[in-house]
PDB file of N, CA and C in Angstrom:
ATOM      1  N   UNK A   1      -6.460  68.710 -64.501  1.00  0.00           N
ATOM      2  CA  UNK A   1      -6.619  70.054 -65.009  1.00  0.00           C
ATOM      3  C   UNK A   1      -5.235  70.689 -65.087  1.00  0.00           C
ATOM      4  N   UNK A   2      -5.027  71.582 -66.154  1.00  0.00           N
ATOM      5  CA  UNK A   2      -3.269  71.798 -66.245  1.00  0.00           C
ATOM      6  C   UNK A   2      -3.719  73.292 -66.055  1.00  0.00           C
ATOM      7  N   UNK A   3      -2.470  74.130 -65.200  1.00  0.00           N
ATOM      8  CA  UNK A   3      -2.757  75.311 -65.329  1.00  0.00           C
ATOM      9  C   UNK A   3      -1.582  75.785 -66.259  1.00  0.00           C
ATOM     10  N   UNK A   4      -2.858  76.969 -66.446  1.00  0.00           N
ATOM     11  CA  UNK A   4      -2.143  77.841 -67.869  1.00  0.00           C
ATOM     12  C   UNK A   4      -2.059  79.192 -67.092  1.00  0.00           C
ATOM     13  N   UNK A   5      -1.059  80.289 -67.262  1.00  0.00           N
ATOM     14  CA  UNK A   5      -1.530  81.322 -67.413  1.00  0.00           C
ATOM     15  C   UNK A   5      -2.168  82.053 -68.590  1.00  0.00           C
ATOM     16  N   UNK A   6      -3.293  83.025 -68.579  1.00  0.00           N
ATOM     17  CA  UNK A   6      -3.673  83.885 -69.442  1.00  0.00           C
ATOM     18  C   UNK A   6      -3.800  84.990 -69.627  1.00  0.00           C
ATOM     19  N   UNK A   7      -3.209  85.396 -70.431  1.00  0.00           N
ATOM     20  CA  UNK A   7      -2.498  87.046 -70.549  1.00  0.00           C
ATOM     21  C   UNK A   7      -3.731  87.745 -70.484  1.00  0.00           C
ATOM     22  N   UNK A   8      -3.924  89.170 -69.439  1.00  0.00           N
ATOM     23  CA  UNK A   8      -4.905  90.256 -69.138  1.00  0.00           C
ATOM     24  C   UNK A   8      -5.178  90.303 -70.612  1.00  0.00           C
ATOM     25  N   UNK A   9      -3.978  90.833 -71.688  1.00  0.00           N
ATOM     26  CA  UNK A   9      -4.574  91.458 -72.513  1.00  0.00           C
ATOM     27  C   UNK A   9      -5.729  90.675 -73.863  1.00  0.00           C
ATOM     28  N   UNK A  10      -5.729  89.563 -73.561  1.00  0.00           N
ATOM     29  CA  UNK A  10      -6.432  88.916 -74.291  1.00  0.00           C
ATOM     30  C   UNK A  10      -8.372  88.352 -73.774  1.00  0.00           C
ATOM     31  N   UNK A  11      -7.654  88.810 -72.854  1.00  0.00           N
ATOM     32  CA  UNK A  11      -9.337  88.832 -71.956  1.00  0.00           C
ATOM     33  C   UNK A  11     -10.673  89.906 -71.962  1.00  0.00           C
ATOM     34  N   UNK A  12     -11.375  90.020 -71.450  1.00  0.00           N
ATOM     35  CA  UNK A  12     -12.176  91.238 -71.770  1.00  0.00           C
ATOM     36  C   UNK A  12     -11.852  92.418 -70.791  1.00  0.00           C
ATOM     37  N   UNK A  13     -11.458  92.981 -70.957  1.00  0.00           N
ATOM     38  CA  UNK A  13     -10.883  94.113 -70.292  1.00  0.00           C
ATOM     39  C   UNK A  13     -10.696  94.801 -68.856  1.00  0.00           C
ATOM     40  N   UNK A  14      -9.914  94.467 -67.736  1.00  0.00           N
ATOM     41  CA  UNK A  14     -10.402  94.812 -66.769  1.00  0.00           C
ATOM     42  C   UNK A  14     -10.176  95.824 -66.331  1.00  0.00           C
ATOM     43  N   UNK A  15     -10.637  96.963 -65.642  1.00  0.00           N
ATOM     44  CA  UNK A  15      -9.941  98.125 -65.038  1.00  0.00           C
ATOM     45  C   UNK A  15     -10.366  98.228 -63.702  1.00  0.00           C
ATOM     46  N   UNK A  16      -9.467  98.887 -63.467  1.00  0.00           N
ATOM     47  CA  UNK A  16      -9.391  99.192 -62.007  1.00  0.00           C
ATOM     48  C   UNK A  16     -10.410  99.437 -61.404  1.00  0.00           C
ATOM     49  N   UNK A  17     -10.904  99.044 -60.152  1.00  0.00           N
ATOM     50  CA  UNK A  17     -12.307 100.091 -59.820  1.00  0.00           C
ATOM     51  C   UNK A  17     -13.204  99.255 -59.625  1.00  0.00           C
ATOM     52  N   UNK A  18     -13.207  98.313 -60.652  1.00  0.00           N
ATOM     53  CA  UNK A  18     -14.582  97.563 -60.936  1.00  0.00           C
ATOM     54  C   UNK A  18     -14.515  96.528 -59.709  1.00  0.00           C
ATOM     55  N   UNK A  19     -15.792  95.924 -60.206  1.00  0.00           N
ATOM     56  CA  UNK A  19     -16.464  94.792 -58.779  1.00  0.00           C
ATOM     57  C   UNK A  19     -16.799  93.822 -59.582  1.00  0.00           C
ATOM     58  N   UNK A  20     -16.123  92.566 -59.784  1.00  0.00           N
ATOM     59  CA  UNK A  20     -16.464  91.226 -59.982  1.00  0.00           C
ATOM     60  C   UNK A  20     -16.960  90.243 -60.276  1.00  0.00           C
ATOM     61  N   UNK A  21     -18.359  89.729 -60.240  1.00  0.00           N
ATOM     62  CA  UNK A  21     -19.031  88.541 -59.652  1.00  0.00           C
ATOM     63  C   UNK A  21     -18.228  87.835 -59.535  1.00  0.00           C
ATOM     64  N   UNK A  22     -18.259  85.925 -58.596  1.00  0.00           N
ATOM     65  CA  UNK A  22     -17.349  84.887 -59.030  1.00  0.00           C
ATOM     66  C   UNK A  22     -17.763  84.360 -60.167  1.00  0.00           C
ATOM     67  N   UNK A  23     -18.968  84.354 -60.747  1.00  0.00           N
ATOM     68  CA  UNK A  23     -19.570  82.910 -61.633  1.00  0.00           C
ATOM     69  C   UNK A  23     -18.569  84.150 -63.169  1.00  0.00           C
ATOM     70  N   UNK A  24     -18.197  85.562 -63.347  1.00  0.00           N
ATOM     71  CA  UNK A  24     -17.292  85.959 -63.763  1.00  0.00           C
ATOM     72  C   UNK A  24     -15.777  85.961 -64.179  1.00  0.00           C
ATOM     73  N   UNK A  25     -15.450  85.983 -62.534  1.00  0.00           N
ATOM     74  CA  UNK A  25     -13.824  85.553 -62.686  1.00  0.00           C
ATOM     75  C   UNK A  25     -13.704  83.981 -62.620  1.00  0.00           C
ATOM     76  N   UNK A  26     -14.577  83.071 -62.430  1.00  0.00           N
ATOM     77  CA  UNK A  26     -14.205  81.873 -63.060  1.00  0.00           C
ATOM     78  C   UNK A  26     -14.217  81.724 -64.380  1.00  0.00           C
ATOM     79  N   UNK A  27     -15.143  81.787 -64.767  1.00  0.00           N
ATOM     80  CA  UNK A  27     -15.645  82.012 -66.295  1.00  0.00           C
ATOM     81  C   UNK A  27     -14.377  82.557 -67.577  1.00  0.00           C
ATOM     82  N   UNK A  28     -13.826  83.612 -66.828  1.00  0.00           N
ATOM     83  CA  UNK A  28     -13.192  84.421 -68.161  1.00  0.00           C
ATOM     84  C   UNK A  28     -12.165  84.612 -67.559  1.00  0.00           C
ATOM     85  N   UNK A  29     -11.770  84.684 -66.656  1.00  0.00           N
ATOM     86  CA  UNK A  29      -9.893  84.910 -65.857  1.00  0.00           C
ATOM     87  C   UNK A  29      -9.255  83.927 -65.179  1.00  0.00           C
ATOM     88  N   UNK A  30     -10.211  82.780 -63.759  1.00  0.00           N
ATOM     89  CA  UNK A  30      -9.505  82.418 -63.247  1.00  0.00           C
ATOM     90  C   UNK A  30     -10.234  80.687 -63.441  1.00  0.00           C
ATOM     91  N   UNK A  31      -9.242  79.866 -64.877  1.00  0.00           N
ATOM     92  CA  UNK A  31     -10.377  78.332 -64.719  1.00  0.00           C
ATOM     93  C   UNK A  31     -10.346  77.594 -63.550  1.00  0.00           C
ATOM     94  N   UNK A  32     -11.224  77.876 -62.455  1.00  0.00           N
ATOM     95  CA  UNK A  32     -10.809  76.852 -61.343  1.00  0.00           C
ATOM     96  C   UNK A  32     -12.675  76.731 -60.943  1.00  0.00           C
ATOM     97  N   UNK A  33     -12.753  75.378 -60.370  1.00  0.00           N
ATOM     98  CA  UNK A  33     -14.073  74.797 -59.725  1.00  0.00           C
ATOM     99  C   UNK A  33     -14.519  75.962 -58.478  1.00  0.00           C
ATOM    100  N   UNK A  34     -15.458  76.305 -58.306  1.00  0.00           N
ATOM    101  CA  UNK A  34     -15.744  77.098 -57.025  1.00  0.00           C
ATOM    102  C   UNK A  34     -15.473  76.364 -55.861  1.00  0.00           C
ATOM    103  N   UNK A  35     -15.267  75.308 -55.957  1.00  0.00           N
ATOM    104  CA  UNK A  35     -14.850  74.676 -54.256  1.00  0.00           C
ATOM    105  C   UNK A  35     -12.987  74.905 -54.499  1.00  0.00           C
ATOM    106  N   UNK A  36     -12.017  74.867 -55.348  1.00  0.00           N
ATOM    107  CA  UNK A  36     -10.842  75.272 -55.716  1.00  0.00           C
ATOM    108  C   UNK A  36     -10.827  76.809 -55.170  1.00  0.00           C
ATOM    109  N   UNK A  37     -11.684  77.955 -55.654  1.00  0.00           N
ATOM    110  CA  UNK A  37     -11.875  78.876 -55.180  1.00  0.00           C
ATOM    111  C   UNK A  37     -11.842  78.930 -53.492  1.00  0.00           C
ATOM    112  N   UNK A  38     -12.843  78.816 -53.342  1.00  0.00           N
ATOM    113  CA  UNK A  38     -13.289  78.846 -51.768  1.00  0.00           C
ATOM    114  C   UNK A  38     -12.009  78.346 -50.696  1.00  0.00           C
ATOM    115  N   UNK A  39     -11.335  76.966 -51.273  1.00  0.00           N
ATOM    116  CA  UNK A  39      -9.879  76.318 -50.616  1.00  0.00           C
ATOM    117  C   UNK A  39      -9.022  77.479 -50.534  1.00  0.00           C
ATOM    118  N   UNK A  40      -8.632  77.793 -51.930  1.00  0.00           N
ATOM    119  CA  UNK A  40      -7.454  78.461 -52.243  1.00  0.00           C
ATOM    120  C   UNK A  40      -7.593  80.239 -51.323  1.00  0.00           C
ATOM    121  N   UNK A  41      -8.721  80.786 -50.843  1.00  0.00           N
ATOM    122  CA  UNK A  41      -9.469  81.769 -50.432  1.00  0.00           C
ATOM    123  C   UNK A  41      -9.008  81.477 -48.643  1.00  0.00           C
ATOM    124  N   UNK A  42      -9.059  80.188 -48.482  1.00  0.00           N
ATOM    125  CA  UNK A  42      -8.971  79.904 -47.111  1.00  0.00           C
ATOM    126  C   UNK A  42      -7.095  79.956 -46.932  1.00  0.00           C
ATOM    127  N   UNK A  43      -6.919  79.550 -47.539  1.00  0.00           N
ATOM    128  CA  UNK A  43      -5.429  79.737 -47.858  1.00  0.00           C
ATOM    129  C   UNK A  43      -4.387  80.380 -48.507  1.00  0.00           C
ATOM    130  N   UNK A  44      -5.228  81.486 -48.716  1.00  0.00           N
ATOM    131  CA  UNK A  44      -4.425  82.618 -48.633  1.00  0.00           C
ATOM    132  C   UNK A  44      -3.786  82.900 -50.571  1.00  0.00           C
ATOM    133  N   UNK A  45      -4.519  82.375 -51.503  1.00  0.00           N
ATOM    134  CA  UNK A  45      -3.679  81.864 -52.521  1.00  0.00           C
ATOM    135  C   UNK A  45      -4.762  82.891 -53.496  1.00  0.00           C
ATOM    136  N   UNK A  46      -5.868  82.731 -53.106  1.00  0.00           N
ATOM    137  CA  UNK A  46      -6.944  83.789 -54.301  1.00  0.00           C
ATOM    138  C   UNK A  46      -7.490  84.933 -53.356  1.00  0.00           C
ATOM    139  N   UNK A  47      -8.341  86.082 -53.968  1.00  0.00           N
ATOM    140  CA  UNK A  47      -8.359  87.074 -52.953  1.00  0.00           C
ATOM    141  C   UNK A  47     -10.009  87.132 -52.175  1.00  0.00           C
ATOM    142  N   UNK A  48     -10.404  87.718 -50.812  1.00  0.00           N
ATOM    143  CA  UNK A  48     -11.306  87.775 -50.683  1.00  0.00           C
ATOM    144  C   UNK A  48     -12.802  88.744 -51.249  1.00  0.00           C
ATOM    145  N   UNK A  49     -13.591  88.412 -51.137  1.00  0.00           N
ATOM    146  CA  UNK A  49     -14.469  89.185 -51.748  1.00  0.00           C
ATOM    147  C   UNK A  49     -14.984  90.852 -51.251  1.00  0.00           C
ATOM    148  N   UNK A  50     -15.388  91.377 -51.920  1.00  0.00           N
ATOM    149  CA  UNK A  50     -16.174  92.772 -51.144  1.00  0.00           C
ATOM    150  C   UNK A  50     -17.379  92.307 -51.179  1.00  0.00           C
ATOM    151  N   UNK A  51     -18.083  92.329 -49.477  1.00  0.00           N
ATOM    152  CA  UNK A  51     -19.615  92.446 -49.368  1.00  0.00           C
ATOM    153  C   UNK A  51     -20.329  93.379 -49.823  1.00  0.00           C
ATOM    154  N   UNK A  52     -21.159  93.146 -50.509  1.00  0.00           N
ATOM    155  CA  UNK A  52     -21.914  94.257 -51.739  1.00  0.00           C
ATOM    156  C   UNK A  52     -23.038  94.420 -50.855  1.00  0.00           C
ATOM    157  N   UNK A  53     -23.665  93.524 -50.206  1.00  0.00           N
ATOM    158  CA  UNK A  53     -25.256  93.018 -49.531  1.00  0.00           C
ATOM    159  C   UNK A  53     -25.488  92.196 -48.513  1.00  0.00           C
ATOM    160  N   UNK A  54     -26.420  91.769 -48.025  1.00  0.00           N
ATOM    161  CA  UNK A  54     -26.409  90.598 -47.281  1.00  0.00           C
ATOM    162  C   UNK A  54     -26.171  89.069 -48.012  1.00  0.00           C
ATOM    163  N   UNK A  55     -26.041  89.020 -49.458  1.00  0.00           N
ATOM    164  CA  UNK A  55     -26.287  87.524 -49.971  1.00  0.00           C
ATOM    165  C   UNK A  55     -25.366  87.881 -51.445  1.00  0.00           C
ATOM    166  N   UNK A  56     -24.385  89.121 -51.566  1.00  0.00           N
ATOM    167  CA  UNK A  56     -24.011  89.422 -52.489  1.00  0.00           C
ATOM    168  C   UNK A  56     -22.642  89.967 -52.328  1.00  0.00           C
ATOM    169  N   UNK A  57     -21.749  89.368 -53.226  1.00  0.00           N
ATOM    170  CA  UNK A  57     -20.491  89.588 -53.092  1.00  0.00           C
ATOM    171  C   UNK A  57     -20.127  89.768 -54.710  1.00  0.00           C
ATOM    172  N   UNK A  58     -18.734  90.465 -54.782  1.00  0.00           N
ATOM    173  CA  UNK A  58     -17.781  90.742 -55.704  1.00  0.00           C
ATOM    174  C   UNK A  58     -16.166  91.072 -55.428  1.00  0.00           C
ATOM    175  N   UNK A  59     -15.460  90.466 -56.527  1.00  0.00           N
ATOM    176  CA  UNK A  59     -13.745  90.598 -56.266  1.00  0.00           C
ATOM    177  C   UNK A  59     -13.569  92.004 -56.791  1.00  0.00           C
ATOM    178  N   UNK A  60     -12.674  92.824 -56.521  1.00  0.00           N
ATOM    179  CA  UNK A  60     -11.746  93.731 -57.463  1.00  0.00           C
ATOM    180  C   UNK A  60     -11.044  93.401 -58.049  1.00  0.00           C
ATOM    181  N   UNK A  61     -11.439  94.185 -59.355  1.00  0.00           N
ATOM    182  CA  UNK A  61     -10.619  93.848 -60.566  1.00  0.00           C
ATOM    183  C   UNK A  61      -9.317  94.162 -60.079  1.00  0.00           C
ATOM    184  N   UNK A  62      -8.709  94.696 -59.358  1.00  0.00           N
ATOM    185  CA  UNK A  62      -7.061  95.202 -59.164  1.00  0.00           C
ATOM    186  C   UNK A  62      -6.781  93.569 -58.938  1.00  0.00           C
ATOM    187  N   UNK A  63      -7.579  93.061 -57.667  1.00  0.00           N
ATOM    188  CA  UNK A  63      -7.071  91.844 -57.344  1.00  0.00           C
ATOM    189  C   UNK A  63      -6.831  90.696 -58.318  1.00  0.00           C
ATOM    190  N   UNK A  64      -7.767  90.774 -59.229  1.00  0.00           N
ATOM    191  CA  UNK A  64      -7.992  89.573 -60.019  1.00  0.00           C
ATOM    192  C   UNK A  64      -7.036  89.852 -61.273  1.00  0.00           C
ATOM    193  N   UNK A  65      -6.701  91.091 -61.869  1.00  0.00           N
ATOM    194  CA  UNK A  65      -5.800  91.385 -62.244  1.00  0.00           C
ATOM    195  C   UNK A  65      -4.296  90.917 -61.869  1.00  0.00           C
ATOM    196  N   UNK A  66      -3.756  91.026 -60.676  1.00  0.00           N
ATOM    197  CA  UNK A  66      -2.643  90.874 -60.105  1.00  0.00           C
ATOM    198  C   UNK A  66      -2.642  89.270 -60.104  1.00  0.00           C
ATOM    199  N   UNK A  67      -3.880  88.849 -59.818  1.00  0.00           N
ATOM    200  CA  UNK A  67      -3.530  87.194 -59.407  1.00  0.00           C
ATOM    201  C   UNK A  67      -3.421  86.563 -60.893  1.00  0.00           C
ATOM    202  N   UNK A  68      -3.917  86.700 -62.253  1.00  0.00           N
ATOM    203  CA  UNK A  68      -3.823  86.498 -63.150  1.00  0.00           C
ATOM    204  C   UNK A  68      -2.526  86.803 -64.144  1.00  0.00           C
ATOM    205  N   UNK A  69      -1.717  87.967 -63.772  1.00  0.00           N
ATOM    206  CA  UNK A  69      -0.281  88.365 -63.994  1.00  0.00           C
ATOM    207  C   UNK A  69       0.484  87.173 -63.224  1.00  0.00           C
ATOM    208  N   UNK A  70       0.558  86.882 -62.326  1.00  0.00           N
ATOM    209  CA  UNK A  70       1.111  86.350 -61.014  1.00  0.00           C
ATOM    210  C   UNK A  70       1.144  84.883 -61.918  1.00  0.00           C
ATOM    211  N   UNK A  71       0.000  84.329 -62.257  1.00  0.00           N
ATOM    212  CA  UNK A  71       0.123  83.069 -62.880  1.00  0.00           C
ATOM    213  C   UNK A  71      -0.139  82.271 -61.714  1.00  0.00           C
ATOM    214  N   UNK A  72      -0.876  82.858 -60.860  1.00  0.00           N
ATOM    215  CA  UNK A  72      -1.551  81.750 -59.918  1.00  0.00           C
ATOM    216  C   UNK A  72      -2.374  80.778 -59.938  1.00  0.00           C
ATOM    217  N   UNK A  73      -3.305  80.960 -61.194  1.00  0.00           N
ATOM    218  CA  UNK A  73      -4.786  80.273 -61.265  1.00  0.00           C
ATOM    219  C   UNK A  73      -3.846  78.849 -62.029  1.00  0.00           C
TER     220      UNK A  73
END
C-alpha cells in the first residue's frame, strides 16, 4: 500500500466541531485497514476517539484534519 497524502481541500468538507465515525475517516480521509488504525492509535501516530455512548465512538474533525495536513496516513 503506498501512502499518499490528500489535500483537505479536495475532500468533502471538514469543519471544526464535528464528530467523525471511523468506517468515515477511513473511507474519505485516512486509506488505512482498521487494524492499521487501532496500531497506529496505540502508538501514538492517529488520534483517539470521543466516547459518544456505551458502544459508540467518533474522531474530531480538528484532529483528522491536522493528521491529514501532516501527511501521516
Amino acid at each position: 500500500m503506498s501512502s499518499q497524502t490528500i489535500p483537505v481541500a479536495t475532500l468533502s468538507p471538514l469543519v471544526p466541531g464535528q464528530l467523525i465515525k471511523l468506517s468515515v475517516v477511513l473511507s474519505r480521509y485516512v486509506p488505512v485497514s482498521k487494524s492499521t488504525w487501532y496500531e497506529g492509535q496505540k502508538e501514538g501516530r492517529f488520534p483517539v476517539a470521543v466516547k459518544l455512548g456505551e458502544r459508540s465512538r467518533a474522531y474530531k474533525s480538528e484532529d483528522i484534519i491536522r493528521l491529514v495536513e501532516q501527511g501521516v496516513a
